[in-house]
C-alpha atoms as a PDB file:
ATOM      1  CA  UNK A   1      12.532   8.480 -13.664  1.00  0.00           C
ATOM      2  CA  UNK A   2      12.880   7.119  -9.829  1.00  0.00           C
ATOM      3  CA  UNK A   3      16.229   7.637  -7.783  1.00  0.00           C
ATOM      4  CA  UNK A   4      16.776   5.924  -4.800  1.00  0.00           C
ATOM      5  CA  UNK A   5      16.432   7.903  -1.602  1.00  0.00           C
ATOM      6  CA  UNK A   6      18.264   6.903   1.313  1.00  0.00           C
ATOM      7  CA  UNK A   7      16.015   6.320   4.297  1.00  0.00           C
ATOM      8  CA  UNK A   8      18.498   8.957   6.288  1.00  0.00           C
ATOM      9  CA  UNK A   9      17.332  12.059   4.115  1.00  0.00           C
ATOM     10  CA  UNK A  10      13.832  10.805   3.372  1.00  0.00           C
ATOM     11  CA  UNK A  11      11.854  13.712   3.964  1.00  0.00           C
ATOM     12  CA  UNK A  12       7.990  13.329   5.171  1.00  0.00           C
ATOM     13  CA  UNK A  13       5.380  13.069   7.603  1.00  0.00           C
ATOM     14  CA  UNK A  14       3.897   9.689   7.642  1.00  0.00           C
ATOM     15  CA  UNK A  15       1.188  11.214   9.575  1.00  0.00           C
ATOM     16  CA  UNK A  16      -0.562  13.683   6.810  1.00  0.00           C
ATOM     17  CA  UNK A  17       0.988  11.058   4.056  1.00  0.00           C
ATOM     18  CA  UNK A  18      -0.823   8.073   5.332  1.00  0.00           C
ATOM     19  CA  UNK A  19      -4.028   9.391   7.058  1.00  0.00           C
ATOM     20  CA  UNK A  20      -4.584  12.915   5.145  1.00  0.00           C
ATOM     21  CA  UNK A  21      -3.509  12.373   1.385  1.00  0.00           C
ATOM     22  CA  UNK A  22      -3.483   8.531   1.459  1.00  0.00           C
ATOM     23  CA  UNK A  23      -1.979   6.243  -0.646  1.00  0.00           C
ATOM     24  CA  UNK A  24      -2.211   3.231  -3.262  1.00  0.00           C
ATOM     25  CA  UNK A  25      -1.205  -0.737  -2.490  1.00  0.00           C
ATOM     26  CA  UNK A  26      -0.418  -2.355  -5.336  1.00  0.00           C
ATOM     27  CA  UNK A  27      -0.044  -5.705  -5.518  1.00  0.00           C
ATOM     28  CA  UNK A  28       0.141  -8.566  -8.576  1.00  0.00           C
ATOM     29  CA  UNK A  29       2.345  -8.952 -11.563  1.00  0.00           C
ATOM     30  CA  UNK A  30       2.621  -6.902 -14.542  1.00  0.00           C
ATOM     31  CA  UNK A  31      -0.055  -9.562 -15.958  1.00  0.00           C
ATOM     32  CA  UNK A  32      -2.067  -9.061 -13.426  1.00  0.00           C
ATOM     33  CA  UNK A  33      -2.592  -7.217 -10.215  1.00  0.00           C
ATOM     34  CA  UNK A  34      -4.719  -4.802  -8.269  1.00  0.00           C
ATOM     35  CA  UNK A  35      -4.383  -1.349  -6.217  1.00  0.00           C
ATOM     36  CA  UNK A  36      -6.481   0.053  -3.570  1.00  0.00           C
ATOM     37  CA  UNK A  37      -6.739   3.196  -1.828  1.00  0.00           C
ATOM     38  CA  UNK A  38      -5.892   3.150   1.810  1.00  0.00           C
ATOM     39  CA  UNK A  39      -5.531   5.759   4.870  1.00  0.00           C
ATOM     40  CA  UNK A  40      -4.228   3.571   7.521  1.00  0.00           C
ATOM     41  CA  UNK A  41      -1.213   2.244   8.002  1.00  0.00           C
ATOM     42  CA  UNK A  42       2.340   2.971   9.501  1.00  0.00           C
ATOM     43  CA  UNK A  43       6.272   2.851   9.405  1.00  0.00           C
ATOM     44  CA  UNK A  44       9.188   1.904  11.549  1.00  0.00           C
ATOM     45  CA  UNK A  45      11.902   0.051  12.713  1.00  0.00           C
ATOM     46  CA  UNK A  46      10.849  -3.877  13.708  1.00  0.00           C
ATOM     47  CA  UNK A  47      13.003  -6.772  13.265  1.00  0.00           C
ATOM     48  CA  UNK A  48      16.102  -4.549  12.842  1.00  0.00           C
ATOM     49  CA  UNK A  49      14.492  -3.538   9.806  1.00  0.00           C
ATOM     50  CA  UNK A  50      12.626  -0.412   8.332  1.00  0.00           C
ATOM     51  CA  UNK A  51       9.080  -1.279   7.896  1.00  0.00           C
ATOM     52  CA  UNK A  52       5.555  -0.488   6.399  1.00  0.00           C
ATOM     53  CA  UNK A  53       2.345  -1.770   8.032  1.00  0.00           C
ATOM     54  CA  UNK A  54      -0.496  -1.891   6.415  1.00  0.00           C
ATOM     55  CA  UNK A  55      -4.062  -2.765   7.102  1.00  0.00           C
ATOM     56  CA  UNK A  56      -6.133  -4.265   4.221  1.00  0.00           C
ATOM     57  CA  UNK A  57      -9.805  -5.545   5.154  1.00  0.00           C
ATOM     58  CA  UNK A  58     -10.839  -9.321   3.802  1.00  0.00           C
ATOM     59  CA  UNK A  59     -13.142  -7.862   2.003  1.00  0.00           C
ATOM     60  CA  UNK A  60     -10.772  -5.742  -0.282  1.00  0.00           C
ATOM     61  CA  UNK A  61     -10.078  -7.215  -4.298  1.00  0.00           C
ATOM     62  CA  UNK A  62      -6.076  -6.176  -3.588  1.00  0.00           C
ATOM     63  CA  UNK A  63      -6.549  -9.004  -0.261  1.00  0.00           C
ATOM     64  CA  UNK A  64      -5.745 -11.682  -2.450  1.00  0.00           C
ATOM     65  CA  UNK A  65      -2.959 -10.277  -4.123  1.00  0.00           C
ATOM     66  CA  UNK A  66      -1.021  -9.073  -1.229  1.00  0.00           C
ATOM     67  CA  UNK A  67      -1.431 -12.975  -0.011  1.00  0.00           C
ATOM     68  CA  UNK A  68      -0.548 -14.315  -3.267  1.00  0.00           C
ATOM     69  CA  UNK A  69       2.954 -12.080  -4.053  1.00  0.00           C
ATOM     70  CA  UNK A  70       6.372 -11.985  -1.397  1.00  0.00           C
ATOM     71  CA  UNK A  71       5.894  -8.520  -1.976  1.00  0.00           C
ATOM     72  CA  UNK A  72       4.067  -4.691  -3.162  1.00  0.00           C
ATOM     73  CA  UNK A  73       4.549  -1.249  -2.974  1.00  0.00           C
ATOM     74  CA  UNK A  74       2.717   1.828  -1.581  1.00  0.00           C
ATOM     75  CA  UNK A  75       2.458   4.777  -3.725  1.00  0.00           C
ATOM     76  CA  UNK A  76       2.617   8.198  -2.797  1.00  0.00           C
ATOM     77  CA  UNK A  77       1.088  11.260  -5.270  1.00  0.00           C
ATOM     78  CA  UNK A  78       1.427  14.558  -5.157  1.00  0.00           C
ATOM     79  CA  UNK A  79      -1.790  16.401  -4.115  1.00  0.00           C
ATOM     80  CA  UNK A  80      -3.493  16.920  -7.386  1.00  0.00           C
ATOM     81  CA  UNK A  81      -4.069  13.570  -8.083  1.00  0.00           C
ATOM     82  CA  UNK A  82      -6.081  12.950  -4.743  1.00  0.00           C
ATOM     83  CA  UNK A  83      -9.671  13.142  -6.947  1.00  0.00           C
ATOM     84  CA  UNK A  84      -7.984   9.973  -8.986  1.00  0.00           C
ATOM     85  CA  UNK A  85      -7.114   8.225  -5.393  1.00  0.00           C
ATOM     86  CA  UNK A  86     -10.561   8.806  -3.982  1.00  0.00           C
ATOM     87  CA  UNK A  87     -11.543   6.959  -6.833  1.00  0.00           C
ATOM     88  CA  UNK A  88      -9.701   3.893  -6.548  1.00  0.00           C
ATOM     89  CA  UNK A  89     -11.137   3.609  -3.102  1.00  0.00           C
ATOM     90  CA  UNK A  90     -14.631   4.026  -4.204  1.00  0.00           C
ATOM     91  CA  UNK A  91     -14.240   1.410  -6.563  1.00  0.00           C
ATOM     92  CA  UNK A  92     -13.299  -2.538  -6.949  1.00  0.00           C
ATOM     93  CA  UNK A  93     -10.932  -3.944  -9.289  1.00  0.00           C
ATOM     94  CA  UNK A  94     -13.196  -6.632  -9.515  1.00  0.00           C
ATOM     95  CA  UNK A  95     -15.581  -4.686 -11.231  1.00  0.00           C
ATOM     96  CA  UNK A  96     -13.732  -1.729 -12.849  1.00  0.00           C
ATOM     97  CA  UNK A  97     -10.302  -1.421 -14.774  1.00  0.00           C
ATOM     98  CA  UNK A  98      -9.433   1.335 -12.629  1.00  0.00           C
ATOM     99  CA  UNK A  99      -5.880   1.989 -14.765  1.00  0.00           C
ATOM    100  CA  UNK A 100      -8.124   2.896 -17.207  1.00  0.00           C
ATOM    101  CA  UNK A 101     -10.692   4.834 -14.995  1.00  0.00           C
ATOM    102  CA  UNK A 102      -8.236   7.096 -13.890  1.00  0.00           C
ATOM    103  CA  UNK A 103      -5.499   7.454 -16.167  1.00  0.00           C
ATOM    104  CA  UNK A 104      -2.932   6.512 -14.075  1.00  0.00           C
ATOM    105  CA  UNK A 105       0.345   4.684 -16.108  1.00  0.00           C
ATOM    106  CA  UNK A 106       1.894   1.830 -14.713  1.00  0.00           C
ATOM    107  CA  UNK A 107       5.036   1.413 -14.594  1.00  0.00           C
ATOM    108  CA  UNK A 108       7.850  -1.783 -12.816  1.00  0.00           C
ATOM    109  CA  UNK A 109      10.008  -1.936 -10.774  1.00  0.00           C
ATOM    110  CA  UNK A 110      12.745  -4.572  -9.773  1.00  0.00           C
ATOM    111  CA  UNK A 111      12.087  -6.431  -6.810  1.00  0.00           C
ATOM    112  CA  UNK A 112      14.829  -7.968  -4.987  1.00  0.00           C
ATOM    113  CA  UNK A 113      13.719 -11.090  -5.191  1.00  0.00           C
ATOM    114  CA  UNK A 114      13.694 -11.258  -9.105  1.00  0.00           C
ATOM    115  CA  UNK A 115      10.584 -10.490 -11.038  1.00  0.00           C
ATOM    116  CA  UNK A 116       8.763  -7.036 -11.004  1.00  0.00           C
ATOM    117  CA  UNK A 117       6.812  -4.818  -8.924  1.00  0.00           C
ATOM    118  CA  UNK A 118       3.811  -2.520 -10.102  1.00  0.00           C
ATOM    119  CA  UNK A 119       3.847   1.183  -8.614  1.00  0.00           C
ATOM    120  CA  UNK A 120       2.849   3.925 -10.980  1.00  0.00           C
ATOM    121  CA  UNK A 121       4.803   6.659 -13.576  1.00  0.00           C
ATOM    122  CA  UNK A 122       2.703   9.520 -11.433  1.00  0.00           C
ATOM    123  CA  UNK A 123       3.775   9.118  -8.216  1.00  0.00           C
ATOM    124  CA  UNK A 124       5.922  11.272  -6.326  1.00  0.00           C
ATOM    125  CA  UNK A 125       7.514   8.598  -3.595  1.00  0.00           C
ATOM    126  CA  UNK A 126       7.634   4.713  -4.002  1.00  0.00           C
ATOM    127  CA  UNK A 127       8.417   2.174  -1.009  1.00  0.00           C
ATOM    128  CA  UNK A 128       8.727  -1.227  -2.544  1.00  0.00           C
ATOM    129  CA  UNK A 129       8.596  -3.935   0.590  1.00  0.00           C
ATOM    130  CA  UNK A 130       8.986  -7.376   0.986  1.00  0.00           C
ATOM    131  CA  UNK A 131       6.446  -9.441   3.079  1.00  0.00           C
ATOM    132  CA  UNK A 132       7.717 -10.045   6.246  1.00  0.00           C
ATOM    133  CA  UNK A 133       4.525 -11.257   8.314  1.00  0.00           C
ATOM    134  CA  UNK A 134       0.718 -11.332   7.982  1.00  0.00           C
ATOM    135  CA  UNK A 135      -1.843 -11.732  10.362  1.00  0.00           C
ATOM    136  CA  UNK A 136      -5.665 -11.129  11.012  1.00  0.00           C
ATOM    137  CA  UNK A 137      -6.607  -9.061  13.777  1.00  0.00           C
ATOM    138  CA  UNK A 138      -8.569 -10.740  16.864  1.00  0.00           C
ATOM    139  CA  UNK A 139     -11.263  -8.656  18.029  1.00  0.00           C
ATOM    140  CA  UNK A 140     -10.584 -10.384  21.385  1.00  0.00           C
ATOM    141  CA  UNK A 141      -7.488  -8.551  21.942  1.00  0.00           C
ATOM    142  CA  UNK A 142      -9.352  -5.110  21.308  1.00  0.00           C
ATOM    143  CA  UNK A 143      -8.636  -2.667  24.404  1.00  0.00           C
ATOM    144  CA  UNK A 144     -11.191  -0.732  24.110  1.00  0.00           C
ATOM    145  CA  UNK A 145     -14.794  -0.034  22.544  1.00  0.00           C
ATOM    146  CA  UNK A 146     -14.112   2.596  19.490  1.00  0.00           C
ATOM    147  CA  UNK A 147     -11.838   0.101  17.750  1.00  0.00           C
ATOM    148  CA  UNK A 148     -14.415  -2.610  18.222  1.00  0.00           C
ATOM    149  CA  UNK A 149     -16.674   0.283  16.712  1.00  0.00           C
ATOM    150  CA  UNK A 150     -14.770  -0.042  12.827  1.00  0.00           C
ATOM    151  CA  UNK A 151     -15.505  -3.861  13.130  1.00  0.00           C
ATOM    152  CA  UNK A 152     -19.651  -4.087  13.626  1.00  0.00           C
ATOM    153  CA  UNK A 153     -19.648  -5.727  10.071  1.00  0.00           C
ATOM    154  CA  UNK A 154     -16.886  -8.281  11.206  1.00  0.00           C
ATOM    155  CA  UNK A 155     -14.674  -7.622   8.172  1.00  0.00           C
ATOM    156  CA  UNK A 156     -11.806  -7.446   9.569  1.00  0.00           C
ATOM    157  CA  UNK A 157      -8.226  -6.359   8.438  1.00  0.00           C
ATOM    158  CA  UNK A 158      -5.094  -8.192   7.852  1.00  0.00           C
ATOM    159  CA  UNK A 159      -2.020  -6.734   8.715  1.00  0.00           C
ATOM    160  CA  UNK A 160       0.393  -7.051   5.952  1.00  0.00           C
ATOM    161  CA  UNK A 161       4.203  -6.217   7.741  1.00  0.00           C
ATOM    162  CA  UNK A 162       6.893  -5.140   5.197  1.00  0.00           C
ATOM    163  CA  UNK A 163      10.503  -5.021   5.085  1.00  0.00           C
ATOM    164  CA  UNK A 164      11.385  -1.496   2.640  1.00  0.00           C
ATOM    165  CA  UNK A 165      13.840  -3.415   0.276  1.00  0.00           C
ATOM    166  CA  UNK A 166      13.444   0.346  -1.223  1.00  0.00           C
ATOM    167  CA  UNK A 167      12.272   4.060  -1.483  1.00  0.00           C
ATOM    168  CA  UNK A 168      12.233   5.613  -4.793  1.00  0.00           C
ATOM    169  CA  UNK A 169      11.441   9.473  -5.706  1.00  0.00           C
ATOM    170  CA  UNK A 170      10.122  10.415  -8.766  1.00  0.00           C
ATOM    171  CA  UNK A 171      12.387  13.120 -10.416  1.00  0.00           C
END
């Protein structure tokens, strides 16, 4: 069962949360949507708003989706389920059923905008965010070399900007 959790208490380090244990983007309707495994990404304050940023190559099934839908969420586990994370970012939802693959339950949420967003009965901390902005990166704008260094294949990422209409614990 999620609770809300106010943004003022919210307890965590987006640092080991988002480039140590990673996370899932999920994306879609309950009919159909995807999820990915990601390690990048960040939160803030932009637009007088509390934010999530993520970075999602081209190249990635849950792309579309996250164009497609006003909004997703990011999932956060707890650390045993890291073997079932790794997974989902070893693997496309093109190709695989990855609910099924790794046992996870899905479960909806309301989104703000009526309709229902997909996050999952396992995880231990929910942000559900409404698209505020997208935009591909320019490698033009690159400062320097080791960034240009992640792009030798020229997939780049999109970066998906979104307002936290919501943070939900798992109790």
């Amino acid at each position: 069962m999620y609770v809300e959790v106010p943004v003022d208490v919210l307890q965590m380090n987006p640092f080991t949360a988002i480039g140590t244990d990673g996370f899932l983007i999920t994306a879609g309707s309950a009919e159909k949507f995807n999820t990915m495994t990601a390690s990048w990404g960040s939160m803030g304050v932009l637009w007088g708003r509390n934010i999530v940023t993520l970075y999602v190559r081209k190249s990635r099934f849950t792309h579309q989706f996250l164009d497609e839908q006003d909004g997703f969420t990011v999932s956060f586990f707890p650390k045993e389920m890291k073997d079932r994370l790794l997974w989902c970012g070893q693997h496309s939802g093109r190709e695989y059923d990855k609910i099924a693959k790794t046992g996870l339950t899905t479960t909806f949420i309301p989104s703000p905008h009526g309709g229902e967003r997909v996050t999952f009965k396992q995880a231990s901390l929910v942000f559900s965010c409404t698209k505020a902005a997208s935009f591909d990166l320019d490698p033009s704008t690159f400062q320097r070399s080791e960034v240009k260094e992640f792009y030798h294949d020229g997939d780049l990422h999109t970066v998906y900007i979104g307002f936290i209409d919501s943070i939900l614990s798992n109790q």
